[in-house]
N, C-alpha and C. Protein backbone atom coordinates (compact mmCIF):
# COMPACT_ATOMS: atom_id res chain seq x y z
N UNK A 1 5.31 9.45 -22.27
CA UNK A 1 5.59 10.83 -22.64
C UNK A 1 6.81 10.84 -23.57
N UNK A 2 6.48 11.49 -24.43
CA UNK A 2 7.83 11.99 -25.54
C UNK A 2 8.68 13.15 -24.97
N UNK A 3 9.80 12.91 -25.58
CA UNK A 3 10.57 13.78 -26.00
C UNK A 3 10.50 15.42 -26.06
N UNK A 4 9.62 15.20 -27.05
CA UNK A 4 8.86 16.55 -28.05
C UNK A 4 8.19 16.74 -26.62
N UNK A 5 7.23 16.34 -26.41
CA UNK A 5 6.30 16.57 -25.60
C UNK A 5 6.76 17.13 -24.04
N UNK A 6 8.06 16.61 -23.61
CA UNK A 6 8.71 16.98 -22.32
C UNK A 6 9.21 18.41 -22.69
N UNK A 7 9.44 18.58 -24.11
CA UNK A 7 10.22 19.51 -24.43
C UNK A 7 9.06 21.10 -24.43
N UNK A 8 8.26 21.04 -24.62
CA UNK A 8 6.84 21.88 -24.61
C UNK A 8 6.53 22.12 -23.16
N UNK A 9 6.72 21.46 -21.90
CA UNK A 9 6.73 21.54 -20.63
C UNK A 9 7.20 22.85 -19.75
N UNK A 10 6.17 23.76 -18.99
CA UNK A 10 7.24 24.52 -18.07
C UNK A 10 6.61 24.08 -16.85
N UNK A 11 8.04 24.48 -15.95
CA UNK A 11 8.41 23.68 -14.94
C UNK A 11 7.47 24.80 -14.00
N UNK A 12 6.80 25.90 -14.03
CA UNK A 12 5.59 26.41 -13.22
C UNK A 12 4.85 26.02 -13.30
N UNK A 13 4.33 25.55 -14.51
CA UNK A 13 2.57 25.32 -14.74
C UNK A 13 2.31 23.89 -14.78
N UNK A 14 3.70 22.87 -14.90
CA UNK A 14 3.49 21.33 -15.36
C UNK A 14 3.77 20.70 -14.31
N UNK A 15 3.96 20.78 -12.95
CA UNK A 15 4.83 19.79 -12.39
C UNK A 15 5.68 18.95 -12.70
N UNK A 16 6.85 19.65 -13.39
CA UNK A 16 8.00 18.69 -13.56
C UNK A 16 9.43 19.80 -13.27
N UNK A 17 10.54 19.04 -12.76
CA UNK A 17 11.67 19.66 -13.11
C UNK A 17 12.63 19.33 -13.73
N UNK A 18 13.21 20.20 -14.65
CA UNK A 18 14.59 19.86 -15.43
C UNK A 18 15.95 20.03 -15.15
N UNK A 19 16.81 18.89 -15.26
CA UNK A 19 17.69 19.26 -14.51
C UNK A 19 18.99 18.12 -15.64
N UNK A 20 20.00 18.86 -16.14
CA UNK A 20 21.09 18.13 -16.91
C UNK A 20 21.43 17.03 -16.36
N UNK A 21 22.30 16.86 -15.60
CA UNK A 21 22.42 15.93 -14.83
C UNK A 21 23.44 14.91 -15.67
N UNK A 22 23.84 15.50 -16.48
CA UNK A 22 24.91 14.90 -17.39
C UNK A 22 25.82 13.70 -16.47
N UNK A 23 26.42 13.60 -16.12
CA UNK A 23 26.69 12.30 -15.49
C UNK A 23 26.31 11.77 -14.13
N UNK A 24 25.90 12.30 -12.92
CA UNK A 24 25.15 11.91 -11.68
C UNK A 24 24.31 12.99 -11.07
N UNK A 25 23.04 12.68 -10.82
CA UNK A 25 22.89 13.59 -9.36
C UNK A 25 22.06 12.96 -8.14
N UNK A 26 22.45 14.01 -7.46
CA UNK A 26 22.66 13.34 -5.30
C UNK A 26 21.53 12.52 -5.36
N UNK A 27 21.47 11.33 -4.80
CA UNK A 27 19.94 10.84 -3.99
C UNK A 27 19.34 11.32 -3.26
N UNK A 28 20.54 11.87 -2.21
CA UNK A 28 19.72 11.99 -0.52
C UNK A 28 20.61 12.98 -0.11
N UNK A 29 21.62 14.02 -0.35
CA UNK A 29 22.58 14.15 0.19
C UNK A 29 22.41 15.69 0.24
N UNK A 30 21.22 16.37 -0.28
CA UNK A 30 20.67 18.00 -0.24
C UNK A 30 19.32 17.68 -0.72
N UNK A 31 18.35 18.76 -0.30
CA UNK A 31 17.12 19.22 -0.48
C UNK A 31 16.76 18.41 -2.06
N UNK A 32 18.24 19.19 -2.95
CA UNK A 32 17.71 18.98 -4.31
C UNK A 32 18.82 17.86 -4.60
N UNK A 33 18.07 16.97 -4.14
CA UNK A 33 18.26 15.49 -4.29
C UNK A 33 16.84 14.79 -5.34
N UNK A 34 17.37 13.64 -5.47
CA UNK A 34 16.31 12.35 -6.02
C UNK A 34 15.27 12.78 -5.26
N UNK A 35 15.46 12.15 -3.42
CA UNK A 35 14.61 12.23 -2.47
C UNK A 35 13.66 13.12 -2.02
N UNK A 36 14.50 15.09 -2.28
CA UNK A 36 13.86 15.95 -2.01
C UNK A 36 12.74 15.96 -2.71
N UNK A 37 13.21 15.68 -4.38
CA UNK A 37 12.11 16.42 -5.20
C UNK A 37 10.99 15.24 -5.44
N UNK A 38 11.19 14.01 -5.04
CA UNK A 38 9.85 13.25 -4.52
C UNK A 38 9.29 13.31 -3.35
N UNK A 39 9.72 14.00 -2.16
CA UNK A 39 9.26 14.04 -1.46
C UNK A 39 8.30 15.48 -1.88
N UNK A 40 9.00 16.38 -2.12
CA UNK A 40 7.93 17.89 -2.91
C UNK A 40 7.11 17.48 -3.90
N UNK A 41 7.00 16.89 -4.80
CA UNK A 41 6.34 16.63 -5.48
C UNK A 41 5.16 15.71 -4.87
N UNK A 42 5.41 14.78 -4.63
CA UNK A 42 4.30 13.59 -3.92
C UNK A 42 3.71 14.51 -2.59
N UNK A 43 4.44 15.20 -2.15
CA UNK A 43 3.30 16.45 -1.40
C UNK A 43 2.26 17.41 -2.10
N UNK A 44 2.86 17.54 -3.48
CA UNK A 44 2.05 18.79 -4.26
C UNK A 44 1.34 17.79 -4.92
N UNK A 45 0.71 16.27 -4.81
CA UNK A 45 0.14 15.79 -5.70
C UNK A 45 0.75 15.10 -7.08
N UNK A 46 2.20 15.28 -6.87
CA UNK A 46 2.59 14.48 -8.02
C UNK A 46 3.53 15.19 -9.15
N UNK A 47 4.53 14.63 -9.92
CA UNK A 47 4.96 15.45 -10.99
C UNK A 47 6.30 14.68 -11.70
N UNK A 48 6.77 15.63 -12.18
CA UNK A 48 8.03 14.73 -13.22
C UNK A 48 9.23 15.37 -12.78
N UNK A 49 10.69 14.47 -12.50
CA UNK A 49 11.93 14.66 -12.89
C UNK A 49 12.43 14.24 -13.91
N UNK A 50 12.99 15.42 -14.64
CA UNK A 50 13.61 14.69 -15.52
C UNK A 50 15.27 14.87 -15.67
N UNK A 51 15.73 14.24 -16.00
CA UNK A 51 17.58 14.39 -16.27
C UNK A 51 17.94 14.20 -17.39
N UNK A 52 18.61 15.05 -18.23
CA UNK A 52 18.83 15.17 -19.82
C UNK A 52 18.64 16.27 -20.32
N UNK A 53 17.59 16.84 -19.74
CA UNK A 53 17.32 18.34 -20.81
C UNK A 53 17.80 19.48 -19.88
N UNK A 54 17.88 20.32 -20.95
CA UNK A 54 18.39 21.77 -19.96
C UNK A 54 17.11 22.35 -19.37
N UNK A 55 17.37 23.38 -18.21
CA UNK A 55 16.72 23.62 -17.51
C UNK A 55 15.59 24.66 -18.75
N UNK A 56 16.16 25.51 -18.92
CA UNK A 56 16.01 26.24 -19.70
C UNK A 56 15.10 26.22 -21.33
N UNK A 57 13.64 26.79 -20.95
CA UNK A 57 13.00 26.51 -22.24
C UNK A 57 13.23 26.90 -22.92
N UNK A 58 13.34 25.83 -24.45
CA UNK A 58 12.61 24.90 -24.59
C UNK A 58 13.40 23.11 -24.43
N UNK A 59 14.00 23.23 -23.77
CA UNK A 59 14.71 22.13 -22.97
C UNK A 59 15.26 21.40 -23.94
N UNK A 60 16.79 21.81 -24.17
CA UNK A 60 17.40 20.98 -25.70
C UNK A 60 18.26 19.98 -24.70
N UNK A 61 18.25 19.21 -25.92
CA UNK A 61 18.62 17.39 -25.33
C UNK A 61 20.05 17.86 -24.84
N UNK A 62 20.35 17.51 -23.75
CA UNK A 62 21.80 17.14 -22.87
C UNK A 62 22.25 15.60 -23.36
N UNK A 63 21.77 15.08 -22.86
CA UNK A 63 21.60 13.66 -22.26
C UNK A 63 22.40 13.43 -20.66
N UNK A 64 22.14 12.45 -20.46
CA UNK A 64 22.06 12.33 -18.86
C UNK A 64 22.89 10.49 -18.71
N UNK A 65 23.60 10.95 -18.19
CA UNK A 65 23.99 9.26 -17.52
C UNK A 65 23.63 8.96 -16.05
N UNK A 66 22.45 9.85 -15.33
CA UNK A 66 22.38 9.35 -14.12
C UNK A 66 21.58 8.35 -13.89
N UNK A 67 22.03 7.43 -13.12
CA UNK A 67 21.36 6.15 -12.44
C UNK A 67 20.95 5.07 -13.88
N UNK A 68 21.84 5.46 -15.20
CA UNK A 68 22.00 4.79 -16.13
C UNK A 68 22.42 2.74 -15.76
N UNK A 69 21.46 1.90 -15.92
CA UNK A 69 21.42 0.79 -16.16
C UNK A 69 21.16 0.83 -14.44
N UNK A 70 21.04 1.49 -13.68
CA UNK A 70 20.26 1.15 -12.43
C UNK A 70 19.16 1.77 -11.54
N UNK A 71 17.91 2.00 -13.06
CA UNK A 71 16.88 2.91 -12.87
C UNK A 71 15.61 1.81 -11.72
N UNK A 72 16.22 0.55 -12.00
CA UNK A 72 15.26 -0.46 -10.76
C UNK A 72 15.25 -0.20 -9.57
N UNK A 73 16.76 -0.06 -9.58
CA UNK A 73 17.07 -0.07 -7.87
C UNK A 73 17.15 1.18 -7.53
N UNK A 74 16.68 2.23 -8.53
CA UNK A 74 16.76 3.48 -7.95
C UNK A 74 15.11 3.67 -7.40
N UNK A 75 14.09 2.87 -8.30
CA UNK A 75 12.91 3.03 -7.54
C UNK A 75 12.47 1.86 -6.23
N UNK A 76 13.92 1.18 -6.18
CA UNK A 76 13.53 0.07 -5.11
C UNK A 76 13.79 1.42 -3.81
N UNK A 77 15.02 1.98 -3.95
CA UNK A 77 15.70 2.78 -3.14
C UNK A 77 14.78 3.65 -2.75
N UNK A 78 14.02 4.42 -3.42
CA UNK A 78 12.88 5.64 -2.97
C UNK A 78 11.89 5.00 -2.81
N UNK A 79 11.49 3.85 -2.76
CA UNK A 79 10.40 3.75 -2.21
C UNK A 79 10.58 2.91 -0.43
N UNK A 80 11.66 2.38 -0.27
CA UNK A 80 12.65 1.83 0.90
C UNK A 80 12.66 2.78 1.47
N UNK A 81 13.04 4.76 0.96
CA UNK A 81 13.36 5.35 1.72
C UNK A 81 12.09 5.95 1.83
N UNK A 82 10.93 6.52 1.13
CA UNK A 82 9.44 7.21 1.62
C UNK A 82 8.64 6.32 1.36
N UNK A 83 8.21 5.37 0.88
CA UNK A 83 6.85 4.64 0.53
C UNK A 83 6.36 5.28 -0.57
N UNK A 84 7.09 5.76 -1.43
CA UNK A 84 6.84 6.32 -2.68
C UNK A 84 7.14 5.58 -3.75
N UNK A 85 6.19 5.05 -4.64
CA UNK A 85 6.57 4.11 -5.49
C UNK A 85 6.75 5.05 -6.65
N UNK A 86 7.95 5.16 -7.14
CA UNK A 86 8.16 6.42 -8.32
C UNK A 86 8.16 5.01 -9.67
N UNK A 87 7.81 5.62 -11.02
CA UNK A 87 8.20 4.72 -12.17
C UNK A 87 9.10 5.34 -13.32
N UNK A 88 10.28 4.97 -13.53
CA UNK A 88 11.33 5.58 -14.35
C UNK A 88 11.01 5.30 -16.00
N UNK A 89 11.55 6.49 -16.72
CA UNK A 89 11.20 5.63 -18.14
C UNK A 89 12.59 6.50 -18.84
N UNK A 90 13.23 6.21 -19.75
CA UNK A 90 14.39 6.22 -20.28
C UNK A 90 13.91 6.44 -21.85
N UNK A 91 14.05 7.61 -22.04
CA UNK A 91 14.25 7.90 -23.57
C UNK A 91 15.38 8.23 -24.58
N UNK A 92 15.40 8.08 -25.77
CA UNK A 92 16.52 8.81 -26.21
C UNK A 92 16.05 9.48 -27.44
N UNK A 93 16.88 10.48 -27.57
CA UNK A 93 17.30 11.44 -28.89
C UNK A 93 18.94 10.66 -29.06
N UNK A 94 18.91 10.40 -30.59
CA UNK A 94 19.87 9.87 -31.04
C UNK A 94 20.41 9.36 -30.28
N UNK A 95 21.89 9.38 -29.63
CA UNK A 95 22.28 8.48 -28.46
C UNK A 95 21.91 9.50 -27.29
N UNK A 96 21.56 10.42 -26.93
CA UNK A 96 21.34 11.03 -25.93
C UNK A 96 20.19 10.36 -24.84
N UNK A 97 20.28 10.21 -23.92
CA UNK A 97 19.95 9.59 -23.43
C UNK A 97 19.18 10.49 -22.29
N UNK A 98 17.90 10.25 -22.05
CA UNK A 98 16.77 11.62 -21.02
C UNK A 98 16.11 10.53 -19.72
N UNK A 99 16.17 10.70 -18.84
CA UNK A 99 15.31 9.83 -17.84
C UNK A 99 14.19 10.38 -17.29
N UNK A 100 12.98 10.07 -17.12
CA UNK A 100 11.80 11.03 -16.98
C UNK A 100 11.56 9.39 -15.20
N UNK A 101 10.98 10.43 -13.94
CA UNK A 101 11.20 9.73 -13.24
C UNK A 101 9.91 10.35 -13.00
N UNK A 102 8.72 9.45 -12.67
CA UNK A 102 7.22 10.06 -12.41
C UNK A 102 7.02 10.18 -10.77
N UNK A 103 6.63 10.86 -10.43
CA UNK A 103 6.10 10.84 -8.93
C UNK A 103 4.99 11.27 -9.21
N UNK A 104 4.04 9.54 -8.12
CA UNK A 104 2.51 10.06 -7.48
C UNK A 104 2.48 10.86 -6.58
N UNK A 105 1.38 11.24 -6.07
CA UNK A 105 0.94 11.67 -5.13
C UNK A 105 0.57 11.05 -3.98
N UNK A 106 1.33 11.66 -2.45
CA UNK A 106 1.61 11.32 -1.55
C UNK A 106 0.53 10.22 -1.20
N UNK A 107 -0.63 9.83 0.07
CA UNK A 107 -0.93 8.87 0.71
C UNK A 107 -2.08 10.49 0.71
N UNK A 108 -3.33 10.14 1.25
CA UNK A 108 -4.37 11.11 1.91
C UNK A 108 -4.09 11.55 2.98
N UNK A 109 -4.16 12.35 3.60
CA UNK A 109 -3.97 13.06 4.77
C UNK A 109 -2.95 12.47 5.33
N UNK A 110 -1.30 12.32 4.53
CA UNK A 110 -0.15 12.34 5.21
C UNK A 110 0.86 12.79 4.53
N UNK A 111 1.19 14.41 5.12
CA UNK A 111 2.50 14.53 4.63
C UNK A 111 3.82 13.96 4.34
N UNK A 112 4.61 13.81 3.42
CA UNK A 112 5.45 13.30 3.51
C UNK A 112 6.76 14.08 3.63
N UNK A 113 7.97 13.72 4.21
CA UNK A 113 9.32 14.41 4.87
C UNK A 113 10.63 13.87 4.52
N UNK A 114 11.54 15.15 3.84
CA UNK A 114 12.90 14.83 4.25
C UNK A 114 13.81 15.84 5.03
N UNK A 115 14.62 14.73 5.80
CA UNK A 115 15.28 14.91 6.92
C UNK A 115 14.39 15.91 7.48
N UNK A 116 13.43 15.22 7.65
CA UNK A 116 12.40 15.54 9.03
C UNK A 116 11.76 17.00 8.89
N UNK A 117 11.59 17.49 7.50
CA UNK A 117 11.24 18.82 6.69
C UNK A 117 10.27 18.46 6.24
N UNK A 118 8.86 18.81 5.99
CA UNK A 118 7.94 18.22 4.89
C UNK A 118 7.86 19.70 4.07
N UNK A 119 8.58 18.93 3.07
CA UNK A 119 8.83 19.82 1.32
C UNK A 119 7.85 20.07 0.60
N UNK A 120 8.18 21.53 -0.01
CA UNK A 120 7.46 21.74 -1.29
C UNK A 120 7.89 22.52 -1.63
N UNK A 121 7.67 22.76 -3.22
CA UNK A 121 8.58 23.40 -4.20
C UNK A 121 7.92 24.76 -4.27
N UNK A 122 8.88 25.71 -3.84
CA UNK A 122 8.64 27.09 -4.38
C UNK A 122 9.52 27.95 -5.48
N UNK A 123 9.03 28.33 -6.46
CA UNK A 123 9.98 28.66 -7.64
C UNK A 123 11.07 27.94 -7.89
N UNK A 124 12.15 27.92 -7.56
CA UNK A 124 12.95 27.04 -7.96
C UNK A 124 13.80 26.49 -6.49
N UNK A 125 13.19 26.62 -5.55
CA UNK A 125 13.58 25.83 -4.30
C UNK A 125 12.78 24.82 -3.77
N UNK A 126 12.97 24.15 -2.63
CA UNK A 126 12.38 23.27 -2.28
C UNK A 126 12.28 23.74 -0.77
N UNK A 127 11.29 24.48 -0.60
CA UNK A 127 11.06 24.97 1.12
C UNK A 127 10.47 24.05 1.89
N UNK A 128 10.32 24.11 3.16
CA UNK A 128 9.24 23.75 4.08
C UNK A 128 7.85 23.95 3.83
N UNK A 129 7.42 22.91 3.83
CA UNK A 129 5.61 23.12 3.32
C UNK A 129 5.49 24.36 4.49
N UNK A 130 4.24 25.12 4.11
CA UNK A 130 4.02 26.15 4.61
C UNK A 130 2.68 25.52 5.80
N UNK A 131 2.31 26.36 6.76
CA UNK A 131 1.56 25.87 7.64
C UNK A 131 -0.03 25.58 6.90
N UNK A 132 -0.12 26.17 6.46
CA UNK A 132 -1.73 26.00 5.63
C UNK A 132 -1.95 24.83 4.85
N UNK A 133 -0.62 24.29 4.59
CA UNK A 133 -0.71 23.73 3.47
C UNK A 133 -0.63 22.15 4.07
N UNK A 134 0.26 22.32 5.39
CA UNK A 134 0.25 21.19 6.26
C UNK A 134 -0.89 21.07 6.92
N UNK A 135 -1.55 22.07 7.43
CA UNK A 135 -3.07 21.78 7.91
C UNK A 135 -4.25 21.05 6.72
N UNK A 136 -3.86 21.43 5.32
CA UNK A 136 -4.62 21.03 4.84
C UNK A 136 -4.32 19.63 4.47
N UNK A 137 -3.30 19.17 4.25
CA UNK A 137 -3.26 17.99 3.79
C UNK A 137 -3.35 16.78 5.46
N UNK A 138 -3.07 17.16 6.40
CA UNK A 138 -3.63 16.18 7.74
C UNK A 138 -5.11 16.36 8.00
N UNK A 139 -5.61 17.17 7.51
CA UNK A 139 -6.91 17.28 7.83
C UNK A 139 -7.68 16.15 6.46
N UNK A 140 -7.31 16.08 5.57
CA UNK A 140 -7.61 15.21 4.63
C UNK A 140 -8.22 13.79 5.23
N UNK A 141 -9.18 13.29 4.32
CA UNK A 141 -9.97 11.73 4.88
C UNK A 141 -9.63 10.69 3.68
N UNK A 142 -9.74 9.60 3.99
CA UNK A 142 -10.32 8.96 2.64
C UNK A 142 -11.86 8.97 2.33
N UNK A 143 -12.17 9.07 1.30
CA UNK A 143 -13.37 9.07 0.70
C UNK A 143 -13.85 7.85 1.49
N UNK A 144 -15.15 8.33 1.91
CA UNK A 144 -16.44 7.06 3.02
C UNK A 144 -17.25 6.31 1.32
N UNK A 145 -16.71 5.78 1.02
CA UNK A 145 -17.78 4.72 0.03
C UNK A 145 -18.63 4.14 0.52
N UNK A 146 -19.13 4.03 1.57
CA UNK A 146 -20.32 3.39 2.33
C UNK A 146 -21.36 4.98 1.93
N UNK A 147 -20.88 5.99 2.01
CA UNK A 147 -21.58 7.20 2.11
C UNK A 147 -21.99 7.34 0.51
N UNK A 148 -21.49 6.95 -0.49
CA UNK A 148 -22.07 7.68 -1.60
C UNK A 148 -23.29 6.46 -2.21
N UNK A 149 -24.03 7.48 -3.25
CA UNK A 149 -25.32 6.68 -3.84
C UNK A 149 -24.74 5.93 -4.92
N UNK A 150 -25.42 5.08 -5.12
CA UNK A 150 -25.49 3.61 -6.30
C UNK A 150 -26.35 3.99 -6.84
N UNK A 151 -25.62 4.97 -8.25
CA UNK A 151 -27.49 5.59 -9.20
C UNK A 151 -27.13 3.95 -10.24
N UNK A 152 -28.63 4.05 -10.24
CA UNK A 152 -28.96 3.02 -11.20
C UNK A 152 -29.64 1.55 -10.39
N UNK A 153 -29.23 1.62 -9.25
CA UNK A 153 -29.27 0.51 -8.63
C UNK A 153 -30.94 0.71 -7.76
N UNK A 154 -31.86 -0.28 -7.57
CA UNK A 154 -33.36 -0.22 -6.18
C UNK A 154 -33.27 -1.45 -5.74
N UNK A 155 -34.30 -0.97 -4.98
CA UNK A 155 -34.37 -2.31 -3.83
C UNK A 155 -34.75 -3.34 -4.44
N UNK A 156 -35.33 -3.57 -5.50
CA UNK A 156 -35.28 -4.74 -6.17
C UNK A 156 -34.16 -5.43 -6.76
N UNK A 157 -32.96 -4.77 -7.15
CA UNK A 157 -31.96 -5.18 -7.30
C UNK A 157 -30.90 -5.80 -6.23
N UNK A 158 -31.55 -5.67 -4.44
CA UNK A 158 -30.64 -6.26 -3.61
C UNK A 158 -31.30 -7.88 -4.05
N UNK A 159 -30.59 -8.52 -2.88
CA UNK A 159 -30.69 -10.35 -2.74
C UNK A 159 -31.35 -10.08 -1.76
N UNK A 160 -32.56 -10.85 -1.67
CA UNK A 160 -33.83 -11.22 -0.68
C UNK A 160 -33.07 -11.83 0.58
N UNK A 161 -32.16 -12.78 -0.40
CA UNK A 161 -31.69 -13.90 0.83
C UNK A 161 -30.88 -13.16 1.92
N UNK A 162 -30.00 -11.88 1.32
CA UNK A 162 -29.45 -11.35 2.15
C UNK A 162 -29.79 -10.31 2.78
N UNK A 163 -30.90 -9.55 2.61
CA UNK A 163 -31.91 -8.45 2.90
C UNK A 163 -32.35 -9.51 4.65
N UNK A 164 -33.10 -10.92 3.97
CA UNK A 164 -33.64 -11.52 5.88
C UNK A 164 -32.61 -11.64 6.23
N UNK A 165 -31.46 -12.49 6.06
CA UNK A 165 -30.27 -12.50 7.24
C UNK A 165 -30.11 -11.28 7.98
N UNK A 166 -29.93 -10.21 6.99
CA UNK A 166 -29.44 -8.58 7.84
C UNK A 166 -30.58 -8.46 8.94
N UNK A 167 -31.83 -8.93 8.44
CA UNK A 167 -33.01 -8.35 9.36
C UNK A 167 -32.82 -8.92 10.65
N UNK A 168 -32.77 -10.55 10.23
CA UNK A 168 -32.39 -12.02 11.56
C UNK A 168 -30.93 -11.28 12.43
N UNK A 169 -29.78 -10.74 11.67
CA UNK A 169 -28.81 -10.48 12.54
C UNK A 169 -29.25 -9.31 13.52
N UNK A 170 -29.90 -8.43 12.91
CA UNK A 170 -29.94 -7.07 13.68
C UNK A 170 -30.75 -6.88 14.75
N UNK A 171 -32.20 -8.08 14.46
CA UNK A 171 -33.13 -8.09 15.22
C UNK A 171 -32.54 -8.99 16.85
N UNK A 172 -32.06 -9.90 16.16
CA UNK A 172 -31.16 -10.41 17.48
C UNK A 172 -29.78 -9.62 18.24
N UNK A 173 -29.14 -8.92 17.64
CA UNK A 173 -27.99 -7.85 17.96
C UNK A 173 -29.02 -6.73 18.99
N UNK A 174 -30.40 -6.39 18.20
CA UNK A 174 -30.72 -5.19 19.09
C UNK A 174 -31.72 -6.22 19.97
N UNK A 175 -31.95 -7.08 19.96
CA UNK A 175 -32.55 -8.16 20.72
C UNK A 175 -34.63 -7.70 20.72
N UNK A 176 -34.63 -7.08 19.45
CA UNK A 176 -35.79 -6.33 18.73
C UNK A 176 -36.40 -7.13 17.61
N UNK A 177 -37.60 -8.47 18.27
CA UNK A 177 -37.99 -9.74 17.13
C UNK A 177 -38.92 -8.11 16.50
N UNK A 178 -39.25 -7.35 17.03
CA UNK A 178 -40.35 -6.16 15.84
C UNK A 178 -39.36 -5.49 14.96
N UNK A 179 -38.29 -5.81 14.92
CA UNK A 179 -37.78 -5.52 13.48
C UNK A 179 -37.91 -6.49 12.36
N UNK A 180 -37.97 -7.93 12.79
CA UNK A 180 -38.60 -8.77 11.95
C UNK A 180 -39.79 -7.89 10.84
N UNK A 181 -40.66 -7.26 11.41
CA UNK A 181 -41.87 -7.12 10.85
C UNK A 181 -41.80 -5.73 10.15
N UNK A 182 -40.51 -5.40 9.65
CA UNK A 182 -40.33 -4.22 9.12
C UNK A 182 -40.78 -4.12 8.13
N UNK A 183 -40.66 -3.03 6.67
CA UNK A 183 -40.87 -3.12 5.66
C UNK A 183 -38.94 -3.31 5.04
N UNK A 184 -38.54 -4.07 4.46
CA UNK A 184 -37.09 -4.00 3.52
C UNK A 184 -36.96 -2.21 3.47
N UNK A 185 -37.95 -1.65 2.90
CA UNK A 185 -37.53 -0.08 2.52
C UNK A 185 -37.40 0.54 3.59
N UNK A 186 -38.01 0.17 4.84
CA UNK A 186 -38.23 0.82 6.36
C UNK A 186 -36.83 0.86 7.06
N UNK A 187 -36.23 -0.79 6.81
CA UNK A 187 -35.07 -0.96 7.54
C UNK A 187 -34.18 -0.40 7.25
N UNK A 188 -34.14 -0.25 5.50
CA UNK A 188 -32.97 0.63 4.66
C UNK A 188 -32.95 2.13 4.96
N UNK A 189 -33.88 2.48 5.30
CA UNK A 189 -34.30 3.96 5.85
C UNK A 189 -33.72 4.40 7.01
N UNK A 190 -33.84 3.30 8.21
CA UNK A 190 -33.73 3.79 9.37
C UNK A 190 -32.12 3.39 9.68
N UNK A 191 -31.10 2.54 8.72
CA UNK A 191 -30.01 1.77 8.79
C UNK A 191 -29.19 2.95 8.09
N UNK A 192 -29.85 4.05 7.29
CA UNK A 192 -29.56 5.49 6.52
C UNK A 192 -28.50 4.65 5.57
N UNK A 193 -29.52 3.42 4.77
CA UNK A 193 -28.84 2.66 3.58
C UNK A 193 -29.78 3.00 2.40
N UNK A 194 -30.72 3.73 2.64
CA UNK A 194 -31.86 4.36 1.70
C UNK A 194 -32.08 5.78 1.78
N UNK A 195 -31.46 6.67 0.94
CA UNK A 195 -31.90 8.44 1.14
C UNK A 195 -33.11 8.42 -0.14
N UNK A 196 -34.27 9.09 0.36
CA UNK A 196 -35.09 9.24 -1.13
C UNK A 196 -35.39 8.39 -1.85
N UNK A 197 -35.53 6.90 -1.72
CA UNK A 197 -35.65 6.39 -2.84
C UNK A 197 -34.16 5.73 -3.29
N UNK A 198 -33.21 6.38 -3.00
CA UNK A 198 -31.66 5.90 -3.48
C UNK A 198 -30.71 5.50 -2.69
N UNK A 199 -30.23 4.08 -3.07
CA UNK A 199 -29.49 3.24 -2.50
C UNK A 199 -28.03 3.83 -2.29
């Protein structure tokens, strides 16, 4: 991301926040810390800090000396402290100097917390996730990849060799030699490894 491009950004509609930050700001030591606003962000799915520009659109260059020449150990540090692997990138306007600090998005169905708060950003604070919002994200799964279809793929495209083993294991597991005598498409059917025709 550019410059220009950070500079075109609002902090409602983009997930990012701006913040001067002209020579330090807190890690851990208030809400609107390093920590807070990855922990809000990696709850809302993700977004940008940045330090250098003014808050204020259309965000003219400050520059920023925070966590200047120790942007490594600042993502060794947040991810030591949430399991958040953030990636820093360091730009400049003339000598001005902008740090754009990316946050992913949290883990699937686990909120993430500071000082024992699970955050999210409302207008320009960083509140307590709201209850709906915590129900929705624990209720979250990982995607079942055993469950979705393989378009493109038929039963002619499995391995024979491994189609009889499955039959030899299962028939002995259910201790059922008349599964031997199945049809391949029968077993895939009844194993619900075949919907319709699709693998």
């Amino acid at each position: 991301m550019t410059i220009a491009e950070l500079k075109q950004l609002k902090e409602s509609e983009d997930k990012v926040e701006f913040k001067e930050a002209k020579n330090q700001y807190a890690y851990n030591s208030s809400r609107k810390s390093v920590l807070g606003y990855t922990v809000a962000f990696a709850n809302e799915k993700g977004g940008y800090l940045v330090f250098g520009l003014e808050d204020a659109h259309p965000h003219t260059v400050c520059g920023s000396k925070a966590y200047e020449g120790r942007e490594g150990q600042l993502e060794q540090d947040v991810y030591r402290d949430t399991g958040v692997r953030i990636q820093t990138e360091v730009l400049y306007e003339g000598t001005n100097r902008v740090m754009v600090i990316k946050i992913p998005s949290r883990p699937v169905g686990k909120p993430l917390y500071f000082n024992d708060v699970p955050l999210m950003r409302i207008g320009d604070g960083l509140d307590r996730m709201s209850e709906e919002m915590y129900l929705s994200i624990i209720q979250e799964q990982e995607p079942d990849f055993s469950a979705k279809l393989c378009e493109g793929i038929s039963i002619a495209d499995l391995d024979e060799a491994a189609i009889k083993k499955m039959k030899e294991s299962y028939a002995r597991k259910q201790k059922n030699p008349g599964f031997l005598q199945l049809s391949t498409e029968q077993i895939l059917t009844d194993l619900k490894l075949l919907d319709n025709g699709k693998l």
